[in-house]
C-alpha atoms as a PDB file:
ATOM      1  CA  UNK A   1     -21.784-122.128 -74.605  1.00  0.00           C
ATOM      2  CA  UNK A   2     -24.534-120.048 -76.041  1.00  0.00           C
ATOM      3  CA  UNK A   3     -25.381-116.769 -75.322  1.00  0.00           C
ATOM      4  CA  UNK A   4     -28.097-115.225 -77.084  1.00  0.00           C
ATOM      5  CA  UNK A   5     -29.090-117.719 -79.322  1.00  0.00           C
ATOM      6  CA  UNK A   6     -25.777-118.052 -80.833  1.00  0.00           C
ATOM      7  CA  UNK A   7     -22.921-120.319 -80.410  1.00  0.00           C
ATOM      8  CA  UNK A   8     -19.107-119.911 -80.139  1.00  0.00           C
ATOM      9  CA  UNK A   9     -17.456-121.113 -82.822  1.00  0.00           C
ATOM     10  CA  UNK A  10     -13.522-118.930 -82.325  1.00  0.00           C
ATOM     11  CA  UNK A  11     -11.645-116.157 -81.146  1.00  0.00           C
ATOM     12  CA  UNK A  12     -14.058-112.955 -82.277  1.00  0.00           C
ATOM     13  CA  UNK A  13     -17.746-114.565 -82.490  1.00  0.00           C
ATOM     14  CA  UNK A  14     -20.109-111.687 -82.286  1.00  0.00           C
ATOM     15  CA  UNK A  15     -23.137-112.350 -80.839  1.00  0.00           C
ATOM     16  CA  UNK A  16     -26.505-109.849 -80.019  1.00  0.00           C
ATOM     17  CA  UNK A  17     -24.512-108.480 -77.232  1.00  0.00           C
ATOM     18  CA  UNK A  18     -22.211-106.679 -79.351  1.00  0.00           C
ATOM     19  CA  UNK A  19     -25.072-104.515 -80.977  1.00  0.00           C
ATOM     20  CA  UNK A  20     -27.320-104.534 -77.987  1.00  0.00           C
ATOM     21  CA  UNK A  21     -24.293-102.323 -76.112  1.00  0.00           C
ATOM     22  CA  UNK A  22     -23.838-100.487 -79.270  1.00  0.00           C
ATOM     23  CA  UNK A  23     -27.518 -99.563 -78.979  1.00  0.00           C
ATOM     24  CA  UNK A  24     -26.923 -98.790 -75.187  1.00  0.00           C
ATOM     25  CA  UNK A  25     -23.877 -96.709 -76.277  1.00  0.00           C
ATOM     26  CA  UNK A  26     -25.950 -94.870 -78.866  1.00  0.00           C
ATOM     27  CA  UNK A  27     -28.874 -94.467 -76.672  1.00  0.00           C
ATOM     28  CA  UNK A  28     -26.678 -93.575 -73.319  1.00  0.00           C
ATOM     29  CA  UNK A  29     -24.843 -90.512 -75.923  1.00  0.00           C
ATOM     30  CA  UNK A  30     -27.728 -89.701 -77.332  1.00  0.00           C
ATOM     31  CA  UNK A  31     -29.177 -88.764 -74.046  1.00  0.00           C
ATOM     32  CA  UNK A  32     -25.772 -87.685 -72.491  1.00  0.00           C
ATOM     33  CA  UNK A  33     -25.767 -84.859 -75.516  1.00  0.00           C
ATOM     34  CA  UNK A  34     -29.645 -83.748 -75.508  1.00  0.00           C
ATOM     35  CA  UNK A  35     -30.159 -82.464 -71.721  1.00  0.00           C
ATOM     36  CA  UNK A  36     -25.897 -82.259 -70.116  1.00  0.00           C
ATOM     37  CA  UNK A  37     -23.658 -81.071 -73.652  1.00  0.00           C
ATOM     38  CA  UNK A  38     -26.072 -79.180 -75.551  1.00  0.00           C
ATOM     39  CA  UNK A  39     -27.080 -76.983 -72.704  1.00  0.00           C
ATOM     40  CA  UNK A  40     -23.181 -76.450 -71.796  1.00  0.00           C
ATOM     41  CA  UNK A  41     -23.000 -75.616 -75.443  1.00  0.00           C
ATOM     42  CA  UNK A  42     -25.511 -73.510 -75.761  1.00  0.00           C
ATOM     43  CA  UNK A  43     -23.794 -71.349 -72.984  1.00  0.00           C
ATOM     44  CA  UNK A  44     -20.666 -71.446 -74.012  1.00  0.00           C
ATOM     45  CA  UNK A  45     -21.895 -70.174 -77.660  1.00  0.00           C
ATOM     46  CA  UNK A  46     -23.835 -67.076 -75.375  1.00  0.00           C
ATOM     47  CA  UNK A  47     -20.570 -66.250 -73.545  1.00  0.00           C
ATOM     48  CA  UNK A  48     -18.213 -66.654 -76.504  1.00  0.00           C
ATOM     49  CA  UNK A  49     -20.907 -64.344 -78.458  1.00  0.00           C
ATOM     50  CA  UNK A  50     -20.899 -62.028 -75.391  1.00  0.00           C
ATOM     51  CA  UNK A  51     -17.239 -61.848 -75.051  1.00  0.00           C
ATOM     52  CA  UNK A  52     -16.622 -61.329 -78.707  1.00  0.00           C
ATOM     53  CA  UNK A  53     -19.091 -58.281 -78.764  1.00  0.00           C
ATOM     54  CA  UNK A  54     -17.345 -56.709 -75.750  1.00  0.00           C
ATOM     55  CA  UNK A  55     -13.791 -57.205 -77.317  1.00  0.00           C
ATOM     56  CA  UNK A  56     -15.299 -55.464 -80.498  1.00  0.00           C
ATOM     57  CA  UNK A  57     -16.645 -52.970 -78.645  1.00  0.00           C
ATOM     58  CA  UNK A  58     -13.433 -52.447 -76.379  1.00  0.00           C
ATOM     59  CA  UNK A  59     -11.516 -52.418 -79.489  1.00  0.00           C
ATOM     60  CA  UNK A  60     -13.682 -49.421 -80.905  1.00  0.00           C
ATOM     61  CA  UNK A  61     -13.932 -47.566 -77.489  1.00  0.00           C
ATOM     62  CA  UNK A  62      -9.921 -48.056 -76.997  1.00  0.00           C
ATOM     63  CA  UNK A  63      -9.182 -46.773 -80.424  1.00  0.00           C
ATOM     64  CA  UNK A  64     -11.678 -43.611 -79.904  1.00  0.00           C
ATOM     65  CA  UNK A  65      -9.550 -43.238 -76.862  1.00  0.00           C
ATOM     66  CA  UNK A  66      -6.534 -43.141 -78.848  1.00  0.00           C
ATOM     67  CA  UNK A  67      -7.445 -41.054 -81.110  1.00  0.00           C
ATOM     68  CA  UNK A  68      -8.418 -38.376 -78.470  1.00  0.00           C
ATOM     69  CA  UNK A  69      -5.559 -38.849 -77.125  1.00  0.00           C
ATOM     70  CA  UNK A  70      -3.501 -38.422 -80.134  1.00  0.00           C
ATOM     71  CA  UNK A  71      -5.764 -35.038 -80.573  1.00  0.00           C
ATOM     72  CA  UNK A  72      -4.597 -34.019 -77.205  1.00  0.00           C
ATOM     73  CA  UNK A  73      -1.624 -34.078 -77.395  1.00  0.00           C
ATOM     74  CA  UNK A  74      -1.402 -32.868 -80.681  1.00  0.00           C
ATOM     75  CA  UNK A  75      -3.212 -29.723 -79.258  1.00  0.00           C
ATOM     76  CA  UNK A  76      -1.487 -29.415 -76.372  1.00  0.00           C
ATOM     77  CA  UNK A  77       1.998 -29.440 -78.183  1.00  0.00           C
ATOM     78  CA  UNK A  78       0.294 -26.439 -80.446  1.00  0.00           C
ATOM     79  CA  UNK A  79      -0.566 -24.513 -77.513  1.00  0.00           C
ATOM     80  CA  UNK A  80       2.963 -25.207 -76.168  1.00  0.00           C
ATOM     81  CA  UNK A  81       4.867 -24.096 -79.394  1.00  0.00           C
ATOM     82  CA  UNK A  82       1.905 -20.780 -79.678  1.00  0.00           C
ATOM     83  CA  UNK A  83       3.181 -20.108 -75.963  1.00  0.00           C
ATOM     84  CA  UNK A  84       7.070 -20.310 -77.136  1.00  0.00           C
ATOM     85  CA  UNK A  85       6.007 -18.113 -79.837  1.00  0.00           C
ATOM     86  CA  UNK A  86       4.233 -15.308 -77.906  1.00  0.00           C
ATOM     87  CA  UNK A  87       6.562 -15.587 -74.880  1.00  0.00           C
ATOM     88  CA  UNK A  88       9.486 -15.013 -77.421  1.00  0.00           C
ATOM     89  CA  UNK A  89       7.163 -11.840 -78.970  1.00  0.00           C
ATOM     90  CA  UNK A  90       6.731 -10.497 -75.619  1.00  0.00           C
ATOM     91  CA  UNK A  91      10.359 -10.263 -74.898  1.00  0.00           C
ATOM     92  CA  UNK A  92      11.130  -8.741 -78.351  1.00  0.00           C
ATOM     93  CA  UNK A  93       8.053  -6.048 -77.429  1.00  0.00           C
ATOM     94  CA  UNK A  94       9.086  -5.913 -73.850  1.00  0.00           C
ATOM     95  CA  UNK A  95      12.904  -5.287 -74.662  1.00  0.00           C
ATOM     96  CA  UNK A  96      11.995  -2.880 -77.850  1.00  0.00           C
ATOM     97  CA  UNK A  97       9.452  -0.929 -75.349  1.00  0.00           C
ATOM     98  CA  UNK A  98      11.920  -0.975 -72.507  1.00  0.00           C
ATOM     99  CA  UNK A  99      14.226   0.365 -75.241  1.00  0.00           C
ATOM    100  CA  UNK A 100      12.137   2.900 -75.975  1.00  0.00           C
ATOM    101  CA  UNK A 101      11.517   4.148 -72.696  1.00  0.00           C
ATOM    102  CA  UNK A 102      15.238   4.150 -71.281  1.00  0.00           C
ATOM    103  CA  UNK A 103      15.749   6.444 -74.536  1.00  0.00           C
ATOM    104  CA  UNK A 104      13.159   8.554 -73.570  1.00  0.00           C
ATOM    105  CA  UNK A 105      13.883   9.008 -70.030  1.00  0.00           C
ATOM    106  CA  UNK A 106      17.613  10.126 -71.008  1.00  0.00           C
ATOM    107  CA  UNK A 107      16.169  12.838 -73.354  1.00  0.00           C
ATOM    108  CA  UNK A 108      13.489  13.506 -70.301  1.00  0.00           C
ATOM    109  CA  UNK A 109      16.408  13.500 -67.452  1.00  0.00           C
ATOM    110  CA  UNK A 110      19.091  15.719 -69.992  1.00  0.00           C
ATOM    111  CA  UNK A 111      16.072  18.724 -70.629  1.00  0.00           C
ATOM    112  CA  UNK A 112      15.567  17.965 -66.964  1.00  0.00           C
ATOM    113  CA  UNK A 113      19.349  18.091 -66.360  1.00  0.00           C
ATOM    114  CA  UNK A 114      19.698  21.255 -69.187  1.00  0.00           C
ATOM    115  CA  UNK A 115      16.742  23.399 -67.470  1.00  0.00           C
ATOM    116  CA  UNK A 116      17.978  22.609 -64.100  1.00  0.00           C
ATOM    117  CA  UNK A 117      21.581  23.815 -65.343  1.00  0.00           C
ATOM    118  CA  UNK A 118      20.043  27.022 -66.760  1.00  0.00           C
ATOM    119  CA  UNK A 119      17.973  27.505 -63.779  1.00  0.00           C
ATOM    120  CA  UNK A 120      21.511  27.272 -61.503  1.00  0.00           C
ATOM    121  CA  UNK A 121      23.652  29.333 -63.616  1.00  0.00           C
ATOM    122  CA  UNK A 122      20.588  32.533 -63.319  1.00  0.00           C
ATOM    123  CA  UNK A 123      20.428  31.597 -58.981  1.00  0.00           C
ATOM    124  CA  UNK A 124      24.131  31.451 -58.917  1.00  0.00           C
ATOM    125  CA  UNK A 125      24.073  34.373 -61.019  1.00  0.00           C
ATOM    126  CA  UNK A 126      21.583  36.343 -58.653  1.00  0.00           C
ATOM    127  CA  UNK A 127      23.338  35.200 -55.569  1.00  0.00           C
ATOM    128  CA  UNK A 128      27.430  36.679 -56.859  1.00  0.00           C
ATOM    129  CA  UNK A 129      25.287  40.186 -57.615  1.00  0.00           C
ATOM    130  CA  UNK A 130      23.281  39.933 -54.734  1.00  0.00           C
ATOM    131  CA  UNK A 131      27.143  39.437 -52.951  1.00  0.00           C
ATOM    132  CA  UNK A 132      29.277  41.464 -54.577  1.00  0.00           C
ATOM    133  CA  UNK A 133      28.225  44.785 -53.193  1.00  0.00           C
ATOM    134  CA  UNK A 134      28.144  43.233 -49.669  1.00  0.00           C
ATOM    135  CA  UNK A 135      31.554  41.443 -50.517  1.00  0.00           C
ATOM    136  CA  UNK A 136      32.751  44.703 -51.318  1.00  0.00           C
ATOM    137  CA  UNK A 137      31.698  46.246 -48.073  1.00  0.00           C
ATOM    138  CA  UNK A 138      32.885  43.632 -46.158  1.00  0.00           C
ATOM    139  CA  UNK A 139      36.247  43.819 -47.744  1.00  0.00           C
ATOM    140  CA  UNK A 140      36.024  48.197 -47.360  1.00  0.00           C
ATOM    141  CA  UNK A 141      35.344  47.087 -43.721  1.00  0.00           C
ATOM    142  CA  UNK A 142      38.750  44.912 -43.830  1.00  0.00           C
ATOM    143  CA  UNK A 143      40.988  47.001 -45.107  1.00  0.00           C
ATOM    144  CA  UNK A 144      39.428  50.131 -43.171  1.00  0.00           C
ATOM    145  CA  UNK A 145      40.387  48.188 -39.937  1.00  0.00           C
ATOM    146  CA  UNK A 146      43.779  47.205 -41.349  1.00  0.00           C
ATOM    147  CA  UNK A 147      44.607  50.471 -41.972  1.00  0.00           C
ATOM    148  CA  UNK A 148      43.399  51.954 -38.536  1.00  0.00           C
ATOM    149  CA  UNK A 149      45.556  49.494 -36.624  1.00  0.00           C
ATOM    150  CA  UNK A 150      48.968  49.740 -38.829  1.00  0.00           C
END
């Protein structure tokens, strides 16, 4: 039998159909590659450039972030141990002040006390002399009557 101007001679003759579907195959890629792969290619390079410059710039935004955060809380656990500090003050001054003024209303309330005590002894004073003479009359008057009526 011949097929393409050759003959078969065995098993694995190769004839001009063996490199016309090699040409085929080369052509049929060739075209396959140039307008379906490359354009699929192309985008996937755009995206995989896109997503890599988001992930780089996630990874800088998300470590700013940090960072603030780490700030934040470094603050806030300074404000929290200046608060300990001046609540503890305030107590000290509070207690110290409160101190001060329960000492000074004792020495107020014992003058107080002392004057008022000075001030009592001269009414009670006034009142016995003020009662004495009528005392005395009263107990005149007494023993006057007694007397009469034994």
């Amino acid at each position: 039998m011949n097929t393409f101007l050759l003959t078969v001679n065995g098993l694995f003759d190769f004839d001009l159909t063996f490199p016309l579907e090699a040409l085929s195959f080369a052509i049929l890629s060739g075209v396959l590659t140039i307008f379906f792969l490359n354009p699929i290619s192309n985008q996937l390079e755009k995206r995989e450039i896109f997503l890599e410059y988001n992930l780089k710039k996630s990874l800088i935004f998300f470590n700013l972030g940090y960072e603030q955060l780490l700030n934040c809380v470094e603050l806030i656990s300074d404000e929290i141990t200046e608060l300990e500090r001046q609540t503890i003050k305030f107590k000290q001054i509070a207690t110290e002040s409160f101190d001060q003024e329960l000492v000074k209303l004792q020495k107020d309330s014992l003058k107080i006390i002392g004057e008022s005590k000075g001030e009592m002894k001269i009414r009670s004073s006034f009142l016995f002399s003020t009662f004495i003479p009528e005392i005395s009359k009263i107990t005149d008057q007494f023993f006057e009557q007694k007397t009469k009526t034994n």
